[in-house]
N, C-alpha and C. Protein backbone atom coordinates (compact mmCIF):
# COMPACT_ATOMS: atom_id res chain seq x y z
N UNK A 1 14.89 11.12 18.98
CA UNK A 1 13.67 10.34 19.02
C UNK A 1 13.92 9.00 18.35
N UNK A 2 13.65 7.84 18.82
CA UNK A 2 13.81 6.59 18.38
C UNK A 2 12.49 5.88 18.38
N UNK A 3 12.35 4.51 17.23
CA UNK A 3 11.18 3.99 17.04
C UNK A 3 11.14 2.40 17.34
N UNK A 4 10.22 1.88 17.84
CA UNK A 4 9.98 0.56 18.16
C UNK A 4 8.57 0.06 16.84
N UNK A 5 8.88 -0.91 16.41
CA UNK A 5 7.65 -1.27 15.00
C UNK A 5 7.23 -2.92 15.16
N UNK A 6 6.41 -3.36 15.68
CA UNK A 6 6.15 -4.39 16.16
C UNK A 6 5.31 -5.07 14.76
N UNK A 7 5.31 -5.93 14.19
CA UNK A 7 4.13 -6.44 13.31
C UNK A 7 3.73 -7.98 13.73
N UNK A 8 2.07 -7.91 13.65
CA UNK A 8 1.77 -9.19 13.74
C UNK A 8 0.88 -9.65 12.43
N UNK A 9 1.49 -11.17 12.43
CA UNK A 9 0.99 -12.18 10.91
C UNK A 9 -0.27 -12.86 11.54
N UNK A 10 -1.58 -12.34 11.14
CA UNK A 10 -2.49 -12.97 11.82
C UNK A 10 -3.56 -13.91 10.72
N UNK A 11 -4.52 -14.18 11.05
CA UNK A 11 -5.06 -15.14 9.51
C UNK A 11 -5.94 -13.98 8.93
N UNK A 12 -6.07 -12.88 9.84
CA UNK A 12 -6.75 -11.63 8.99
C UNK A 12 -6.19 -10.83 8.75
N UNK A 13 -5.08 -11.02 8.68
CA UNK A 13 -4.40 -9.95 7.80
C UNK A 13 -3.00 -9.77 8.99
N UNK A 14 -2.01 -8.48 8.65
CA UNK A 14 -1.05 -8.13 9.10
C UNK A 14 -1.07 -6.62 9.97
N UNK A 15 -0.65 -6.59 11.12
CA UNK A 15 -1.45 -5.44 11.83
C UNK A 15 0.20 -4.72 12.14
N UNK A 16 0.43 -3.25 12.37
CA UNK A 16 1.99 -2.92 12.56
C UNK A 16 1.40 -2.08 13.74
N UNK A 17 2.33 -2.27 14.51
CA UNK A 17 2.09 -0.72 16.06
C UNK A 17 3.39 -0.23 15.64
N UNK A 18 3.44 0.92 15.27
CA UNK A 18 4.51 1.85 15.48
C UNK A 18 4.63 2.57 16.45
N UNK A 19 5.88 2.67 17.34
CA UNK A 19 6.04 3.66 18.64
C UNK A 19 6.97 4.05 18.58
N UNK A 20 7.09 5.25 19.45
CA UNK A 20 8.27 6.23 19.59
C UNK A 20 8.43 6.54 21.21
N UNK A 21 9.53 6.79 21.42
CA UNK A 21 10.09 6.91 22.97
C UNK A 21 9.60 8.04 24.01
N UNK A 22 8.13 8.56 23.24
CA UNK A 22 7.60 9.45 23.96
C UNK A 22 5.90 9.35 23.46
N UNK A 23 5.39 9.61 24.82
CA UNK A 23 3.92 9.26 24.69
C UNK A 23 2.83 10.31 24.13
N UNK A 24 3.73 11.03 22.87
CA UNK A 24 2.92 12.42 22.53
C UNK A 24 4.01 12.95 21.40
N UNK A 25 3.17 13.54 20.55
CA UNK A 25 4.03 13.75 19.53
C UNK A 25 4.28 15.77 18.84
N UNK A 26 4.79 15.88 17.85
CA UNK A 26 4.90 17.25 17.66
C UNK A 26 3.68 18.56 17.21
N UNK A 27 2.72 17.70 16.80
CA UNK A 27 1.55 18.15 15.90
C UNK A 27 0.12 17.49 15.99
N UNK A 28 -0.96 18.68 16.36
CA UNK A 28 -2.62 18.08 16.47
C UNK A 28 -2.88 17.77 15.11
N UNK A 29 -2.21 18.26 13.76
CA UNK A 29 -3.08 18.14 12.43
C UNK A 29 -2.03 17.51 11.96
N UNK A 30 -2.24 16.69 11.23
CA UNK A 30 -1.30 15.87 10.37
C UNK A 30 -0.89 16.37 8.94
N UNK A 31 -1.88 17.62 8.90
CA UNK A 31 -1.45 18.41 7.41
C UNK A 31 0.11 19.19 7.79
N UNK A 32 0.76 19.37 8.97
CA UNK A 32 1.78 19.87 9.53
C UNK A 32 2.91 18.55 9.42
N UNK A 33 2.42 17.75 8.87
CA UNK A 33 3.58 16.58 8.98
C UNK A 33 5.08 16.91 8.10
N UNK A 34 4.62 17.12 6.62
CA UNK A 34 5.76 17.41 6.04
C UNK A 34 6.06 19.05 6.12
N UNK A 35 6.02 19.42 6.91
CA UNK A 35 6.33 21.08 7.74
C UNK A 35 7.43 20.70 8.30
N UNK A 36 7.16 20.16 9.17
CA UNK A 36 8.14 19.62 10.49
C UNK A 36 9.42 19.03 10.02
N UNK A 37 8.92 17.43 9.06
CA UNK A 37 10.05 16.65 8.24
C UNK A 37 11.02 17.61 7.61
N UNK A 38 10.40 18.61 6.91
CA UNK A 38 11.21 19.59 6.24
C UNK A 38 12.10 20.31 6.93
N UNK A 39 11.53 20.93 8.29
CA UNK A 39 12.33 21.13 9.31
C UNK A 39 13.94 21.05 9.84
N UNK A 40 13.52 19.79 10.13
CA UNK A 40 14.88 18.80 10.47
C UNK A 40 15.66 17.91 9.25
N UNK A 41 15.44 18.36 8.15
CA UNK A 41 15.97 17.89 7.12
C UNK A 41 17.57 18.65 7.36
N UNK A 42 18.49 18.11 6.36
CA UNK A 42 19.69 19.41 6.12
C UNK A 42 19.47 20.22 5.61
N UNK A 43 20.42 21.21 6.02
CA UNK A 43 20.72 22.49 5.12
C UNK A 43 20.35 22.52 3.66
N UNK A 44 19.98 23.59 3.05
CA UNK A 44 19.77 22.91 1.34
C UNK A 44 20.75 23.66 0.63
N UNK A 45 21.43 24.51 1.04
CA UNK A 45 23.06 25.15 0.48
C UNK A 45 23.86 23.91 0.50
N UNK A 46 24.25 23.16 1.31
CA UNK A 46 25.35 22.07 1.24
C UNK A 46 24.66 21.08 2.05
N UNK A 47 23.51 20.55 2.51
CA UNK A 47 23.15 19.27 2.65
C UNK A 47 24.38 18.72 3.66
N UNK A 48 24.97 19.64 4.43
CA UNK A 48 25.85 18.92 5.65
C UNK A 48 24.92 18.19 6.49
N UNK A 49 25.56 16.75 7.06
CA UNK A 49 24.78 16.35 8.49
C UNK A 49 24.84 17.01 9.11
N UNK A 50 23.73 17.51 9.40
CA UNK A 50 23.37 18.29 11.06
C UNK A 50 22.60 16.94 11.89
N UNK A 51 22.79 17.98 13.12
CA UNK A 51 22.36 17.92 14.15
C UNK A 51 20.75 17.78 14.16
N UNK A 52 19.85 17.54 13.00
CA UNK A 52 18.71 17.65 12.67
C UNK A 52 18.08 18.40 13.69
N UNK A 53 17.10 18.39 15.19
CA UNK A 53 16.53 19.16 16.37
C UNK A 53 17.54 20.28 16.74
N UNK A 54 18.79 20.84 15.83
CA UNK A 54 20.06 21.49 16.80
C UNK A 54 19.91 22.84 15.63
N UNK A 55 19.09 22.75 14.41
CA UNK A 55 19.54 23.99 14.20
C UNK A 55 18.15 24.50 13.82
N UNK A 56 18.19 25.95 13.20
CA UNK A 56 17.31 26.74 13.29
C UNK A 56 16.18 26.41 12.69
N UNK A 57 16.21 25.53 11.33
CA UNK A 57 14.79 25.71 10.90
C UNK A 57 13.70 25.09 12.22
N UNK A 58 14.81 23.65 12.48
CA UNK A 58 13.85 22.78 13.68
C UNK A 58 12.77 24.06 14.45
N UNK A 59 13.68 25.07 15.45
CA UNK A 59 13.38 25.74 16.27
C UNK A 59 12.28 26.72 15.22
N UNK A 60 12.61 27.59 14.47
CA UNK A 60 11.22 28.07 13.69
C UNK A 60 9.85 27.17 13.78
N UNK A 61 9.79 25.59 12.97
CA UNK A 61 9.27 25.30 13.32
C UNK A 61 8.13 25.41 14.68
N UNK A 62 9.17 25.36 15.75
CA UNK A 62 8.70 24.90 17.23
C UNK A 62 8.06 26.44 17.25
N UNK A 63 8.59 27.50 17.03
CA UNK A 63 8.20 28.65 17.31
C UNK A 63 6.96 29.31 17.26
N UNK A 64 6.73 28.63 15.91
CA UNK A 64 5.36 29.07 15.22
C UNK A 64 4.05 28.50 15.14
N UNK A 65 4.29 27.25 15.96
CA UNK A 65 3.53 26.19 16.11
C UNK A 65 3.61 25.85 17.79
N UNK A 66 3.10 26.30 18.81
CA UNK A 66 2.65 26.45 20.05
C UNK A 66 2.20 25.10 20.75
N UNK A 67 1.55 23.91 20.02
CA UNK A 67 1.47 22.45 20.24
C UNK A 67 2.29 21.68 20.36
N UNK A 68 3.58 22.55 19.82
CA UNK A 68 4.96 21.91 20.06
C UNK A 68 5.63 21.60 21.19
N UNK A 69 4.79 22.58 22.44
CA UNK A 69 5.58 22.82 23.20
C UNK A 69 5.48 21.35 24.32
N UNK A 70 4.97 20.91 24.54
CA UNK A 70 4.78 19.85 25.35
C UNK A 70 5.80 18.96 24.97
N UNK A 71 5.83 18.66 23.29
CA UNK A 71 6.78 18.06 23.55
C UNK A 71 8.60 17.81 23.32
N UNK A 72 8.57 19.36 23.02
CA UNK A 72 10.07 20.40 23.66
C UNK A 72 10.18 19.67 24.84
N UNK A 73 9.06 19.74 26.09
CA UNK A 73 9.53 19.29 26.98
C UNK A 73 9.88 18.05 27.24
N UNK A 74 9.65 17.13 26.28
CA UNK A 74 9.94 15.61 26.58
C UNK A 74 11.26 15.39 25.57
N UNK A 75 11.77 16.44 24.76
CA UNK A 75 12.90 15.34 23.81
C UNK A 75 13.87 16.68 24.30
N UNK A 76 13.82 17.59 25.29
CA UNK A 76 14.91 18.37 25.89
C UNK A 76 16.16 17.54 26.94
N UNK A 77 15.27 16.56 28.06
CA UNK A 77 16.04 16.23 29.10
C UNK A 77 16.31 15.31 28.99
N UNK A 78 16.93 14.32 29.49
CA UNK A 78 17.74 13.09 29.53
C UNK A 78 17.21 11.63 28.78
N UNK A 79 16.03 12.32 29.02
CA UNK A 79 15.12 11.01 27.97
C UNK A 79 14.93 11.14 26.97
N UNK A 80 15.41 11.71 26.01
CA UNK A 80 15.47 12.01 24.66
C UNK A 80 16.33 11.30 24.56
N UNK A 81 17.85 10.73 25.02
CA UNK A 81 18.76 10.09 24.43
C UNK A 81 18.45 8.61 25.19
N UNK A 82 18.32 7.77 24.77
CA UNK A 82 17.98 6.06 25.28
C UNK A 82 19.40 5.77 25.47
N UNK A 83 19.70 5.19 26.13
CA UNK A 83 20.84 4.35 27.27
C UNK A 83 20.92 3.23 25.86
N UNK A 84 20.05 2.38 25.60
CA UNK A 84 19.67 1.30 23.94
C UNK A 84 18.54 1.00 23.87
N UNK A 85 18.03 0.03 22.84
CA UNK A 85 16.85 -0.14 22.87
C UNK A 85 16.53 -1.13 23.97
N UNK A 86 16.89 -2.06 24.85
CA UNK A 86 16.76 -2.52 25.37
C UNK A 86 16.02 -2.00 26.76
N UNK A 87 15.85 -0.85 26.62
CA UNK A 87 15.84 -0.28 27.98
C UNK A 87 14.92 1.17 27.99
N UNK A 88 14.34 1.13 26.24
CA UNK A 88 13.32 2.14 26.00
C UNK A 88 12.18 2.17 25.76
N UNK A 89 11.53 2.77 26.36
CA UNK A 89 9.81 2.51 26.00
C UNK A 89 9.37 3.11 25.18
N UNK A 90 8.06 2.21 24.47
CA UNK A 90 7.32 2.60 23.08
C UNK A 90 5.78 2.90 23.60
N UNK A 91 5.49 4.04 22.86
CA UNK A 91 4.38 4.81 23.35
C UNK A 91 3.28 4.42 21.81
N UNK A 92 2.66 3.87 20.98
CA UNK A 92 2.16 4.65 20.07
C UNK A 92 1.41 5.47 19.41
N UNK A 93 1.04 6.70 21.00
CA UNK A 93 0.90 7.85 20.20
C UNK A 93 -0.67 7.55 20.07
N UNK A 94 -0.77 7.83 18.60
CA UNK A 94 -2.04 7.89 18.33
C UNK A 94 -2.58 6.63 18.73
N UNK A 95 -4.11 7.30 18.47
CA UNK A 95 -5.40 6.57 19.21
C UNK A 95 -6.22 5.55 18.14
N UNK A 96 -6.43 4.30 18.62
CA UNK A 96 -6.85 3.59 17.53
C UNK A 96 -8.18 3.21 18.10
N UNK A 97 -9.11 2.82 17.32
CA UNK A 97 -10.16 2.79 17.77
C UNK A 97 -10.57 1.30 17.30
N UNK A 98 -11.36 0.50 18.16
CA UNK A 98 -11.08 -0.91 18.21
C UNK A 98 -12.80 -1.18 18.34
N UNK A 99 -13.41 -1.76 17.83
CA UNK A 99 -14.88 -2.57 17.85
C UNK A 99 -14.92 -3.74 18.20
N UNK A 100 -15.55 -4.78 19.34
CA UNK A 100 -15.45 -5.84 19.77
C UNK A 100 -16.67 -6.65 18.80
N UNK A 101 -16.64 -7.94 19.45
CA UNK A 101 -17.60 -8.67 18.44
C UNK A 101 -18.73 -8.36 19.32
N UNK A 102 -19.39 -7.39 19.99
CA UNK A 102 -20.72 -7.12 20.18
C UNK A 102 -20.83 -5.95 20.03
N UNK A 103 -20.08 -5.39 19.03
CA UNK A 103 -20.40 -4.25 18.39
C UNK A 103 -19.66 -2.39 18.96
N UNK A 104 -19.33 -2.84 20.28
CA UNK A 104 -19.19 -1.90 21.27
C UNK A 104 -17.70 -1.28 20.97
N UNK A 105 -17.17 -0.04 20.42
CA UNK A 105 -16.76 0.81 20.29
C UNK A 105 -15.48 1.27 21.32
N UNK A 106 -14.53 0.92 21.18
CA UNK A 106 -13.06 1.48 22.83
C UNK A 106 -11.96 2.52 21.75
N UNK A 107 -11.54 3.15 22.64
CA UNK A 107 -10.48 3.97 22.31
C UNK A 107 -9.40 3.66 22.74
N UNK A 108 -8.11 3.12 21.66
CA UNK A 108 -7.02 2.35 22.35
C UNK A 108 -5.87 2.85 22.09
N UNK A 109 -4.66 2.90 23.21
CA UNK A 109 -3.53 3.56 22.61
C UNK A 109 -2.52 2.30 23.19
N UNK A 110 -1.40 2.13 22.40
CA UNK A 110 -0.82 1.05 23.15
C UNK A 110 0.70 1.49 23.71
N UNK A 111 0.74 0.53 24.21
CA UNK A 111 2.22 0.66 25.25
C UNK A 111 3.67 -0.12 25.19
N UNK A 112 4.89 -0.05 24.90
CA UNK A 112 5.55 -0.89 25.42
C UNK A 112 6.55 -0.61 26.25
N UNK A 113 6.57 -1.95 27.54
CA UNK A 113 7.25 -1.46 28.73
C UNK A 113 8.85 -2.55 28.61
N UNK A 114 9.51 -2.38 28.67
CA UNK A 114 11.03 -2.48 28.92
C UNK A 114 11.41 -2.94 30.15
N UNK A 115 11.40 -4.75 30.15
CA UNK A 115 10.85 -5.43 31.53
C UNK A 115 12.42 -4.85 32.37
N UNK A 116 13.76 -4.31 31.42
CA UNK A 116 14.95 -3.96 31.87
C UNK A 116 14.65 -2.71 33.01
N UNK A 117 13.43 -1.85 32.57
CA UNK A 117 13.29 -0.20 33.00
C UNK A 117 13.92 0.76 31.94
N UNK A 118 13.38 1.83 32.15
CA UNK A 118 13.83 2.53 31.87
C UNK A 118 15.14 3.63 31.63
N UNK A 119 16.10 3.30 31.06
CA UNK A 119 17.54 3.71 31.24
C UNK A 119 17.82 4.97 29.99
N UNK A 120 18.14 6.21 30.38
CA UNK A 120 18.61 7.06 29.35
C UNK A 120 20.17 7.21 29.52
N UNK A 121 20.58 7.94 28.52
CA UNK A 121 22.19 8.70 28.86
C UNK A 121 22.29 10.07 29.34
N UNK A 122 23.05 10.23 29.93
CA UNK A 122 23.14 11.83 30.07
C UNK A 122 24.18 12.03 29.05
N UNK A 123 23.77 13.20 28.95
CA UNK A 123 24.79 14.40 28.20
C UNK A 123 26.07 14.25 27.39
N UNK A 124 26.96 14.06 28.72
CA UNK A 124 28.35 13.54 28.81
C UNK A 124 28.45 12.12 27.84
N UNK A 125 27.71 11.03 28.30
CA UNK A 125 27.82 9.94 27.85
C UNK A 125 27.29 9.91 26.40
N UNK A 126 26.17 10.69 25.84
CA UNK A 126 25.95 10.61 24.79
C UNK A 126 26.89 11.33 24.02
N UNK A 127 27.77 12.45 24.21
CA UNK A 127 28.60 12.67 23.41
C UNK A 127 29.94 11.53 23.02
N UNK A 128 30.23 11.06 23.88
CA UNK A 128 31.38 10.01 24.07
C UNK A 128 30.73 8.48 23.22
N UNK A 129 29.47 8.72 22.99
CA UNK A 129 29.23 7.35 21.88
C UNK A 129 28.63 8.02 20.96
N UNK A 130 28.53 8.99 20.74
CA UNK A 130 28.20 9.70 19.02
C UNK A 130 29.00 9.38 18.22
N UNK A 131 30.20 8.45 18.38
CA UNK A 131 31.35 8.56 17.76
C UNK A 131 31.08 6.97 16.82
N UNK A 132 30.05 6.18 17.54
CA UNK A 132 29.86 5.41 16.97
C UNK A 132 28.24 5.25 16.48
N UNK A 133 27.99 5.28 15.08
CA UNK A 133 26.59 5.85 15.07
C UNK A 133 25.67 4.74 14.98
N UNK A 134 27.02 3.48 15.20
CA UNK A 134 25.75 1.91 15.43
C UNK A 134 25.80 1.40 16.49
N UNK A 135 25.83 2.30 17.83
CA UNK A 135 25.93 1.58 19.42
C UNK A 135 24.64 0.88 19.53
N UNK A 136 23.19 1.92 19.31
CA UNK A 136 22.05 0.88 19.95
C UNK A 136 21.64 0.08 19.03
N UNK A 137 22.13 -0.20 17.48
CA UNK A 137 21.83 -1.23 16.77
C UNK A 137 22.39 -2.46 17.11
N UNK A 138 24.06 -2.22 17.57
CA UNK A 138 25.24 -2.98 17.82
C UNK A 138 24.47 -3.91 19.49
N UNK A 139 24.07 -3.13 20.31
CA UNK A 139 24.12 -3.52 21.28
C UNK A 139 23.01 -4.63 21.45
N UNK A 140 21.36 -4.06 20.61
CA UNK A 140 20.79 -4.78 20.78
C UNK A 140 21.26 -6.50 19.65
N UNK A 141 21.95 -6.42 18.78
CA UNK A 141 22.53 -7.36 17.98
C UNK A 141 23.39 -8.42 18.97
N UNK A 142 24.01 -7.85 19.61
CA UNK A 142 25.22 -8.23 20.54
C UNK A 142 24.71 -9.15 21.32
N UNK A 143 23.81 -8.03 22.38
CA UNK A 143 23.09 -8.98 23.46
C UNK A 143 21.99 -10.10 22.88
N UNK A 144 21.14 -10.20 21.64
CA UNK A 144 20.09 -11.19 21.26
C UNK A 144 20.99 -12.05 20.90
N UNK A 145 22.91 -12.32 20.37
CA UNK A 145 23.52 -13.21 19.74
C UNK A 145 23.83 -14.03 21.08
N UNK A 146 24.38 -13.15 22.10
CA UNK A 146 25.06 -13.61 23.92
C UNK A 146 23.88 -14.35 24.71
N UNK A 147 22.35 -14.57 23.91
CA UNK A 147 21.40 -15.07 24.27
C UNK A 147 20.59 -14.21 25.78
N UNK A 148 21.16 -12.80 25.74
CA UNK A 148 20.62 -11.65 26.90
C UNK A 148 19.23 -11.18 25.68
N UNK A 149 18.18 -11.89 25.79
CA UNK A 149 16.87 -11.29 25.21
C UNK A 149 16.43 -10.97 25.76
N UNK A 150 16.32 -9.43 24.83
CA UNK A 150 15.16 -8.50 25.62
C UNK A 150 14.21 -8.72 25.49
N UNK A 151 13.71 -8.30 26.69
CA UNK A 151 11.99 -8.29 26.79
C UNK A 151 11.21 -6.93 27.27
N UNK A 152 9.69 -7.35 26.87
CA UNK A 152 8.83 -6.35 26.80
C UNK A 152 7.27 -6.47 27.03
N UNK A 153 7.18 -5.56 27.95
CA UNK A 153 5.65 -5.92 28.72
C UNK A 153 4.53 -5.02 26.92
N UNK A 154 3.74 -5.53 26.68
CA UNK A 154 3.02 -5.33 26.15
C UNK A 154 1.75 -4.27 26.30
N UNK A 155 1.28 -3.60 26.51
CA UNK A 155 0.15 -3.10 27.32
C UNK A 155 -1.05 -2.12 26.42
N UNK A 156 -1.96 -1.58 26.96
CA UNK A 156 -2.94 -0.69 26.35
C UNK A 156 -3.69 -0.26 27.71
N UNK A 157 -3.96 1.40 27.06
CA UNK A 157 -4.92 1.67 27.75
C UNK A 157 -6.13 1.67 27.05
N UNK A 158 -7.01 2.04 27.68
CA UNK A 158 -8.64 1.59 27.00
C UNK A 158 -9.42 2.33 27.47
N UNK A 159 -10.21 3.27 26.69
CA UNK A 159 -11.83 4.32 27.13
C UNK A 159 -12.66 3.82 25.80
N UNK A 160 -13.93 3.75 26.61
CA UNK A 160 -15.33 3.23 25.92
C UNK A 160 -15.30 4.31 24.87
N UNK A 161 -16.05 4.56 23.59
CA UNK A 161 -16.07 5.78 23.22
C UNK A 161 -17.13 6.39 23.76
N UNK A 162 -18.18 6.00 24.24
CA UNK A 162 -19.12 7.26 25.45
C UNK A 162 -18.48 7.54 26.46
N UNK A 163 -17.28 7.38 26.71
CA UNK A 163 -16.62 8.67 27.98
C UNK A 163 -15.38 9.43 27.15
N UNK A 164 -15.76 9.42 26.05
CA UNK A 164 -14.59 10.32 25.14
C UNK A 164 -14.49 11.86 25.97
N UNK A 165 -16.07 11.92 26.25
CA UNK A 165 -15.81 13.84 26.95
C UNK A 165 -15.67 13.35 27.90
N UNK A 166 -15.32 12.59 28.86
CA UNK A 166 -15.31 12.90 30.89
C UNK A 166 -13.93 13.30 30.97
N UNK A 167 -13.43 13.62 30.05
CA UNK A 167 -11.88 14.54 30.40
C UNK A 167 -11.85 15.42 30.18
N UNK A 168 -10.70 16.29 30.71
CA UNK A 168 -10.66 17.90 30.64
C UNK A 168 -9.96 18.00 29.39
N UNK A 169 -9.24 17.09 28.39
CA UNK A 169 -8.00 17.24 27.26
C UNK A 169 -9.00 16.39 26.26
N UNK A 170 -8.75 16.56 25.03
CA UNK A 170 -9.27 15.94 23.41
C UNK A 170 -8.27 14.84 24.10
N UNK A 171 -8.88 13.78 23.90
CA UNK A 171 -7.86 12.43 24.09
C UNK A 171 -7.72 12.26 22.43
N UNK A 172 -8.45 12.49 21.86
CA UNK A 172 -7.54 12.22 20.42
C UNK A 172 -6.39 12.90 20.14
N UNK A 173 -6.16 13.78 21.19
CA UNK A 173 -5.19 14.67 19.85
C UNK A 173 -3.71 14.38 20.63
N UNK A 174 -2.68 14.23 19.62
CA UNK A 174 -1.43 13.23 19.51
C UNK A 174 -0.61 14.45 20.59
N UNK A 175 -0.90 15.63 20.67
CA UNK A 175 -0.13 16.16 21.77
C UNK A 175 -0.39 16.11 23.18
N UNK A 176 -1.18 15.47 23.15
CA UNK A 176 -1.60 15.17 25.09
C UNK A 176 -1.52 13.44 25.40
N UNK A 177 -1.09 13.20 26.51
CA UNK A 177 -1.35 11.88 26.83
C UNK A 177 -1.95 11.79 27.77
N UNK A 178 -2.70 9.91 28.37
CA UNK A 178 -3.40 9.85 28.83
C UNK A 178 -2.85 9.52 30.35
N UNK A 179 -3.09 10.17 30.98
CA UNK A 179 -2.78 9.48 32.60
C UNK A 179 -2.80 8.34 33.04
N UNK A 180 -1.59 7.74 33.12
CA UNK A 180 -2.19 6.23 33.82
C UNK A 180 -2.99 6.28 34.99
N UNK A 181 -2.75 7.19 35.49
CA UNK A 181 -3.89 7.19 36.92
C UNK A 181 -5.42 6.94 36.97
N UNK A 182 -5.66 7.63 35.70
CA UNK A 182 -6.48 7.88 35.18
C UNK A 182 -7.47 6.74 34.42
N UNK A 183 -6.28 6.43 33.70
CA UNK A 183 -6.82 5.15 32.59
C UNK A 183 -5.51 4.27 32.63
N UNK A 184 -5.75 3.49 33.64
CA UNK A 184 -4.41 2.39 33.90
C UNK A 184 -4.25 1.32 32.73
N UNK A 185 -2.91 1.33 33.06
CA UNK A 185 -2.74 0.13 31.97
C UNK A 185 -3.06 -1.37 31.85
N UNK A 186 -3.84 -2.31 31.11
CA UNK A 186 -3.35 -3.48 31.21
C UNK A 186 -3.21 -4.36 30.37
N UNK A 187 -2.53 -5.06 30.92
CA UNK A 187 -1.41 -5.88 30.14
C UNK A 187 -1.75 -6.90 29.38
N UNK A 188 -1.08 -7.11 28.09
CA UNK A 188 -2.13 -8.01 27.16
C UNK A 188 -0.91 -9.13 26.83
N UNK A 189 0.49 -8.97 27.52
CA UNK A 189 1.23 -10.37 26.87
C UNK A 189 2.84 -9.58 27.05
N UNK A 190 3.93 -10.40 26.90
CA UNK A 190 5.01 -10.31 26.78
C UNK A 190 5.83 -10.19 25.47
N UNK A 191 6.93 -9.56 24.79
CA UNK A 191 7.64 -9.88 24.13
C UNK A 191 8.56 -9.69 23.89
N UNK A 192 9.73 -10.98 23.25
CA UNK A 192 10.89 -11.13 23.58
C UNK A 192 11.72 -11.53 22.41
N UNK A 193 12.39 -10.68 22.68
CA UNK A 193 13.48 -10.62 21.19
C UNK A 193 14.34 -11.76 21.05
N UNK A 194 14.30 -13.09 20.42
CA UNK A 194 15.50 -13.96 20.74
C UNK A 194 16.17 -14.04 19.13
N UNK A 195 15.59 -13.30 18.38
CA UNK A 195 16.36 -13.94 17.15
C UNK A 195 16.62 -12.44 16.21
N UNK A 196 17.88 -12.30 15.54
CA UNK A 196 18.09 -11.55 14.80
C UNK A 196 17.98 -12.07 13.08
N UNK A 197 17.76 -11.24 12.64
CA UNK A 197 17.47 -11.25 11.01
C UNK A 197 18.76 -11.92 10.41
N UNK A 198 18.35 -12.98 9.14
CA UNK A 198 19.57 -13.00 8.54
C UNK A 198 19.50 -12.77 7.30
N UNK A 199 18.94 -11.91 7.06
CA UNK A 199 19.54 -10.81 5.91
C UNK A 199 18.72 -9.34 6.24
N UNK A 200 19.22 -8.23 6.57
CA UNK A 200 18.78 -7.39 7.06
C UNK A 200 17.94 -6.25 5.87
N UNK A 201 18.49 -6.80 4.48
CA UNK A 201 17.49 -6.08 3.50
C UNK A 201 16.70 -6.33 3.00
N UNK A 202 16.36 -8.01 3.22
CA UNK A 202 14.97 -8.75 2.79
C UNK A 202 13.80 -8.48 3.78
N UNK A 203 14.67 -8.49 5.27
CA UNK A 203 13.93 -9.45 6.41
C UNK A 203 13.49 -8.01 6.97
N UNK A 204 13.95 -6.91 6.81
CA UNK A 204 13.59 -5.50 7.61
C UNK A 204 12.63 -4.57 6.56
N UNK A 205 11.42 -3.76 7.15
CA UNK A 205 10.50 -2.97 6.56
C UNK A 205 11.46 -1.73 6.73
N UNK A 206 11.99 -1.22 5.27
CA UNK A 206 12.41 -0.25 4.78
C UNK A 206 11.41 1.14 4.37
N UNK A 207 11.83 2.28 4.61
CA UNK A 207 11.05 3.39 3.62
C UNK A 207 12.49 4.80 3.58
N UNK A 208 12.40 4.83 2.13
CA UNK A 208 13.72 5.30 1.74
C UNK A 208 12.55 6.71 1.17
N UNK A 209 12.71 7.93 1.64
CA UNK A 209 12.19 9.07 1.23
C UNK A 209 13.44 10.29 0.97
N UNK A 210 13.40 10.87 -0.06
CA UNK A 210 14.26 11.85 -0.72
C UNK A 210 15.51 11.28 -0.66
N UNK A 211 17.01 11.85 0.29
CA UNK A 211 17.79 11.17 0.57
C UNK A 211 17.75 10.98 2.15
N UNK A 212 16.69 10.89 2.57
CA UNK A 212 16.88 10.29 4.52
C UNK A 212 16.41 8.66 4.06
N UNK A 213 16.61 7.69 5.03
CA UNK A 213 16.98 6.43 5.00
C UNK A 213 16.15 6.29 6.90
N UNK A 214 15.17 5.46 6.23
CA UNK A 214 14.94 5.08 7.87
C UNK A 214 14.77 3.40 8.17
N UNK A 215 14.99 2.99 9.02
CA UNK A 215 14.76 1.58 9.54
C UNK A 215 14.27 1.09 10.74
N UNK A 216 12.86 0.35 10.76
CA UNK A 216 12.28 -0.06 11.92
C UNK A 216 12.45 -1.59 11.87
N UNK A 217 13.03 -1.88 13.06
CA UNK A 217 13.71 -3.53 13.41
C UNK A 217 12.64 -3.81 14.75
């Protein structure tokens, strides 16, 4: 699972969309959050790197918790591993709820589309670059220096909150998504990566928890 973290500097303040490469996540209650984290942590006999989703506690987890299963099915097949970031889409998941200046109430989830498409690895290929554990950092670095900027369709879907019930699924809850058919997308702007950081520990939003290390660029 990989993350896209967009922030905007506005004169009211600073707003972040966080997304992940799938439009639905592991858990309806968020009191299950550090369940899961714990999960996919290492071993606590010897703290070897694992495979974090590859060994058993992960699967207990999944076992005992039945909401999981939807999205077993999305980080099982080929789209669980991204081809790079250049070429992966950001979902974020939860539902934000947005008030206009006449007062009126929408339910918003947002989107980002990958004007490249959509590209994963198979199998084969992801084993043959495990070997290097900074390919999609490297690549997207590479291509923004070779002046190949990526780009990205922007998007949201949108329900009033008086048609919260005209669906058959809780649209709030982070394990179901919304049909584009349904509730199509549209598009609010473009964006395009042309510049890399020059200093990557000032200029990047860090969060360092126990000993895992994460980074959203």
């Amino acid at each position: 699972m990989r993350g896209i973290s967009i922030k905007f500097y506005t004169d009211d303040g600073n707003f972040d969309i966080v997304a992940i490469n799938f439009p639905i996540f592991f858990i309806q209650d968020a009191i299950k959050f550090p369940d899961f984290i714990h999960s996919v942590k290492p071993e606590p006999d010897n703290e070897y790197s694992q495979g974090q989703t590859a060994h058993d506690t992960f699967w207990d987890f999944m076992g005992s918790n039945p909401e999981t299963t939807h999205m077993a099915m999305w980080i099982m097949p080929d789209r669980a591993i991204p081809k790079n970031f250049r070429t992966m889409e950001g979902f974020g998941v939860h539902t934000y709820r947005f008030v206009n200046k006449e007062g009126v109430a929408h339910f918003v989830k947002f989107h980002i589309k990958p004007m490249l498409g959509v590209h994963p690895l198979i199998w084969d290929e992801a084993q043959k670059l495990d070997e290097d554990a900074d390919f999609h950092r490297r690549d997207l670095w590479t291509n923004i220096k070779m002046g190949n900027h990526p780009e990205f369709e922007l998007a949201v879907q949108i329900i009033r909150e008086d048609q919260e019930f005209m669906f058959d699924f809780d649209i709030l809850d982070p394990t179901k998504f919304w049909p584009e058919e349904k509730v199509p997308l549209q598009k609010m702007g473009k964006i395009m990566l042309n510049k890399t950081v020059d200093n990557a520990f000032s200029e990047t939003a860090k969060c360092i928890s126990s000993r895992e290390y994460c980074a959203w660029n």
